[in-house]
C-alpha atoms as a PDB file:
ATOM      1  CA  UNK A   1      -2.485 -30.566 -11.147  1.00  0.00           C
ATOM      2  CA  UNK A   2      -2.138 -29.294  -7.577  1.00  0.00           C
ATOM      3  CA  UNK A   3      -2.673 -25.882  -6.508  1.00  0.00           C
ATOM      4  CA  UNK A   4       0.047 -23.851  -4.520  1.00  0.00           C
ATOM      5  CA  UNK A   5      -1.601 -22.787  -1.374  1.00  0.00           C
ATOM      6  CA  UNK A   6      -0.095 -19.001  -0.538  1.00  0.00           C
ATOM      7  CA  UNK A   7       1.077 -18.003   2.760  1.00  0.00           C
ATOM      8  CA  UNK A   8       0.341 -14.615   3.265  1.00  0.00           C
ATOM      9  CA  UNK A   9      -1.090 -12.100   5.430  1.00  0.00           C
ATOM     10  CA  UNK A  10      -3.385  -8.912   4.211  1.00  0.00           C
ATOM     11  CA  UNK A  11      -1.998  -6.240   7.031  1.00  0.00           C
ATOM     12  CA  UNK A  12      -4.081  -3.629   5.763  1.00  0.00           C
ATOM     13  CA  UNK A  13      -6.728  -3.349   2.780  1.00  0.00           C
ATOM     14  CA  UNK A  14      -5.816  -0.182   1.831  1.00  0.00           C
ATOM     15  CA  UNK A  15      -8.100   0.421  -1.582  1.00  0.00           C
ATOM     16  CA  UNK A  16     -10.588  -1.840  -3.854  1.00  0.00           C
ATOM     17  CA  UNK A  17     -10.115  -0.242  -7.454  1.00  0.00           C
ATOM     18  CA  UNK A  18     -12.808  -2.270  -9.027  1.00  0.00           C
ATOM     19  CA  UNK A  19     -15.921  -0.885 -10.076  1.00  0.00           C
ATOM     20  CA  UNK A  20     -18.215  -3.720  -9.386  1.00  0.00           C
ATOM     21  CA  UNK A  21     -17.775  -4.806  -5.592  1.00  0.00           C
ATOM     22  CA  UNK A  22     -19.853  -7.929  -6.303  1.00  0.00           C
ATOM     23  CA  UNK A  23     -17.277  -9.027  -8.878  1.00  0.00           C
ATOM     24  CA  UNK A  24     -15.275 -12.395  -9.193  1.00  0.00           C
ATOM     25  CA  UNK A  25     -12.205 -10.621  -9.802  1.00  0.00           C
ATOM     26  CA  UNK A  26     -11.081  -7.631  -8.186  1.00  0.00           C
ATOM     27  CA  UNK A  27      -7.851  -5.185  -8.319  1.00  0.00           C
ATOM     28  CA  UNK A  28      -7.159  -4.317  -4.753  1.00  0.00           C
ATOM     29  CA  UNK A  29      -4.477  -1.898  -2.970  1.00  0.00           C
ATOM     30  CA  UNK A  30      -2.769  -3.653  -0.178  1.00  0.00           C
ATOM     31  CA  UNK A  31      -0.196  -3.858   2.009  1.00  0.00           C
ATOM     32  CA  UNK A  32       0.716  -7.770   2.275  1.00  0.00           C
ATOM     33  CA  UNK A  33       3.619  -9.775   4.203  1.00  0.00           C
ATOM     34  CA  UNK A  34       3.882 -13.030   2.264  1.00  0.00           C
ATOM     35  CA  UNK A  35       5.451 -16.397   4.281  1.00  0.00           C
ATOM     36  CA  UNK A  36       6.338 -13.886   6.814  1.00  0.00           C
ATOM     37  CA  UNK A  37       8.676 -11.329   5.307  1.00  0.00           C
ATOM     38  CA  UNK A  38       8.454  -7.550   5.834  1.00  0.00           C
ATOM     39  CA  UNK A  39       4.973  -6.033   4.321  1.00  0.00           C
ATOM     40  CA  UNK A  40       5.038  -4.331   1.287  1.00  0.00           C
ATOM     41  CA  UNK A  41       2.867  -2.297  -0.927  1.00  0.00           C
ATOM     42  CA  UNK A  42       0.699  -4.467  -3.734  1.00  0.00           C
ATOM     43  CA  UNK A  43      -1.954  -3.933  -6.510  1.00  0.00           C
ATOM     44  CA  UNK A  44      -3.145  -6.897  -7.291  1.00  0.00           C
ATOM     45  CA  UNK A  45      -5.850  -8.778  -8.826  1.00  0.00           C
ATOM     46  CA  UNK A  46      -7.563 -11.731  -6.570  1.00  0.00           C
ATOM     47  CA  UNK A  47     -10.457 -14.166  -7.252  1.00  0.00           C
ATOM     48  CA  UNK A  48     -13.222 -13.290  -5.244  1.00  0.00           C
ATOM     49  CA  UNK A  49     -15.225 -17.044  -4.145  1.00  0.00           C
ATOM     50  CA  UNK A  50     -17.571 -18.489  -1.243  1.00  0.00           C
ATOM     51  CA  UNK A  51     -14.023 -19.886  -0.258  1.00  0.00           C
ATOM     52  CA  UNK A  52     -12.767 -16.810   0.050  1.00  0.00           C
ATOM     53  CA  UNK A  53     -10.439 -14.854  -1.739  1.00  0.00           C
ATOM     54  CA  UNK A  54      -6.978 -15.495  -4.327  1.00  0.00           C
ATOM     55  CA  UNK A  55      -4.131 -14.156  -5.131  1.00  0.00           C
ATOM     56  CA  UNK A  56      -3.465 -13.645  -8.698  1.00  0.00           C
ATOM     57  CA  UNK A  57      -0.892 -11.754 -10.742  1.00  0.00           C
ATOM     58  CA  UNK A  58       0.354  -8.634  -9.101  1.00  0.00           C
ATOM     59  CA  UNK A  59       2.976  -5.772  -8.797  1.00  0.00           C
ATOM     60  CA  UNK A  60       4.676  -5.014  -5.706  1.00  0.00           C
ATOM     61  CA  UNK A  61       6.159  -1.915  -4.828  1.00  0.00           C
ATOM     62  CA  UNK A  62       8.888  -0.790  -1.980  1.00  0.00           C
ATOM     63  CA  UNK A  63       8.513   2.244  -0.016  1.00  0.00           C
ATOM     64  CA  UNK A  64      10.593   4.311  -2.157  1.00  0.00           C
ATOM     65  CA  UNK A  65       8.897   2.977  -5.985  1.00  0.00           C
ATOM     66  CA  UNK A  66       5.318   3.235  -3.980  1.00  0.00           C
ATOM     67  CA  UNK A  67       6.480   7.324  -3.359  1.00  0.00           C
ATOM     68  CA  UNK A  68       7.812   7.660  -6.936  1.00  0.00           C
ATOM     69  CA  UNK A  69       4.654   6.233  -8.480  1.00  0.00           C
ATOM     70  CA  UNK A  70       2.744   8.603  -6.187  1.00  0.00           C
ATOM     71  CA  UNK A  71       4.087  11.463  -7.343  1.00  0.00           C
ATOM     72  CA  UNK A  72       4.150  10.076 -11.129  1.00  0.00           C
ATOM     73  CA  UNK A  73       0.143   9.859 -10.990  1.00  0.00           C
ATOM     74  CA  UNK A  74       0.175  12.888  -9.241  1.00  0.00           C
ATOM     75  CA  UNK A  75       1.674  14.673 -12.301  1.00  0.00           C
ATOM     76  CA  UNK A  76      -0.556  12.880 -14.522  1.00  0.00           C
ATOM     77  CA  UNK A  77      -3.507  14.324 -12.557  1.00  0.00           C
ATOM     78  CA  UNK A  78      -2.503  17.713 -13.035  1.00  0.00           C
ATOM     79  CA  UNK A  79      -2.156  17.000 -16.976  1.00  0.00           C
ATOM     80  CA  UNK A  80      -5.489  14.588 -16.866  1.00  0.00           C
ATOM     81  CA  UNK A  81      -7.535  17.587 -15.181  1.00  0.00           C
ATOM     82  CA  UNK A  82      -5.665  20.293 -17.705  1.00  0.00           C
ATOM     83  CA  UNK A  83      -6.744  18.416 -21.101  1.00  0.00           C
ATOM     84  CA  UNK A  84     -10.083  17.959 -19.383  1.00  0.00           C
ATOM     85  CA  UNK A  85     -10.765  21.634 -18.440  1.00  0.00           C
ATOM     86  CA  UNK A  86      -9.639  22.640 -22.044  1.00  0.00           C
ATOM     87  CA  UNK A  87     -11.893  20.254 -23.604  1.00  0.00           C
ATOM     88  CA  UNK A  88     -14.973  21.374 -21.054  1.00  0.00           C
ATOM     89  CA  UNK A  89     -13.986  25.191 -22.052  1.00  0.00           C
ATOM     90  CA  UNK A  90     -13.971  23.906 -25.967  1.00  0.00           C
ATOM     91  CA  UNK A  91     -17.305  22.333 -25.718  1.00  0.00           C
ATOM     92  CA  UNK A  92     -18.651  25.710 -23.616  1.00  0.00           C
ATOM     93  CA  UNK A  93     -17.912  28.015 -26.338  1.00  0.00           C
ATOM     94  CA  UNK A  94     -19.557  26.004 -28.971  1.00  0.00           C
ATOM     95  CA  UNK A  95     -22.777  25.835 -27.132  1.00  0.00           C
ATOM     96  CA  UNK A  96     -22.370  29.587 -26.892  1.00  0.00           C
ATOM     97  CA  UNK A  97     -21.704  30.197 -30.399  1.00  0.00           C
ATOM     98  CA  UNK A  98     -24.786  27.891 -31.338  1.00  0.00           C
ATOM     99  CA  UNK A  99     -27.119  30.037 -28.899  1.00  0.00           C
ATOM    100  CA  UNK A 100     -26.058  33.099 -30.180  1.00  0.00           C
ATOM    101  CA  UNK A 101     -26.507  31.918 -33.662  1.00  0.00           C
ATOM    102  CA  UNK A 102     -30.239  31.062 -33.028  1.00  0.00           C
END
């Protein structure tokens, strides 16, 4: 079977969201221009080899979904850090009740 070679053009590496930077596979944050077309916004996952690196499956976003999803994890933040402060407080109180109970 024959591979599809991709034309496409990184413009600007924008994040690598994976951990392990020496990893075969990596989720990275880029804006792209594939076969020439306008750039967009993409998350996606490429194979990391000698040979370079490939595209795999991905999501790409326009200019207006990249500012909606922006502001969606934005909002999750502000919930994320919430639950976490109220679990750090939780855990805080029991270590003072157990030192007072000593």
């Amino acid at each position: 079977m024959e591979r599809t070679e991709f034309e496409y053009e990184i413009k600007q590496h924008i994040a690598t969201l994976t951990e392990d930077e020496g990893a075969e596979y990596q989720k990275q944050l880029n804006i792209v221009s594939w076969k020439g077309a306008k750039p967009s916004l993409e998350l996606r996952l490429w194979r990391i080899t000698a040979e370079g690196q490939r595209p795999l499956k991905g999501l790409t976003l326009s200019a207006d979904e990249a500012g909606r999803l922006y502001n969606a994890l934005d909002v999750w933040k502000g919930q994320f850090y919430e639950e976490k402060s109220v679990t750090l407080s939780h855990t805080v109180d029991i270590k003072k009740r157990g030192e007072n109970n000593e």
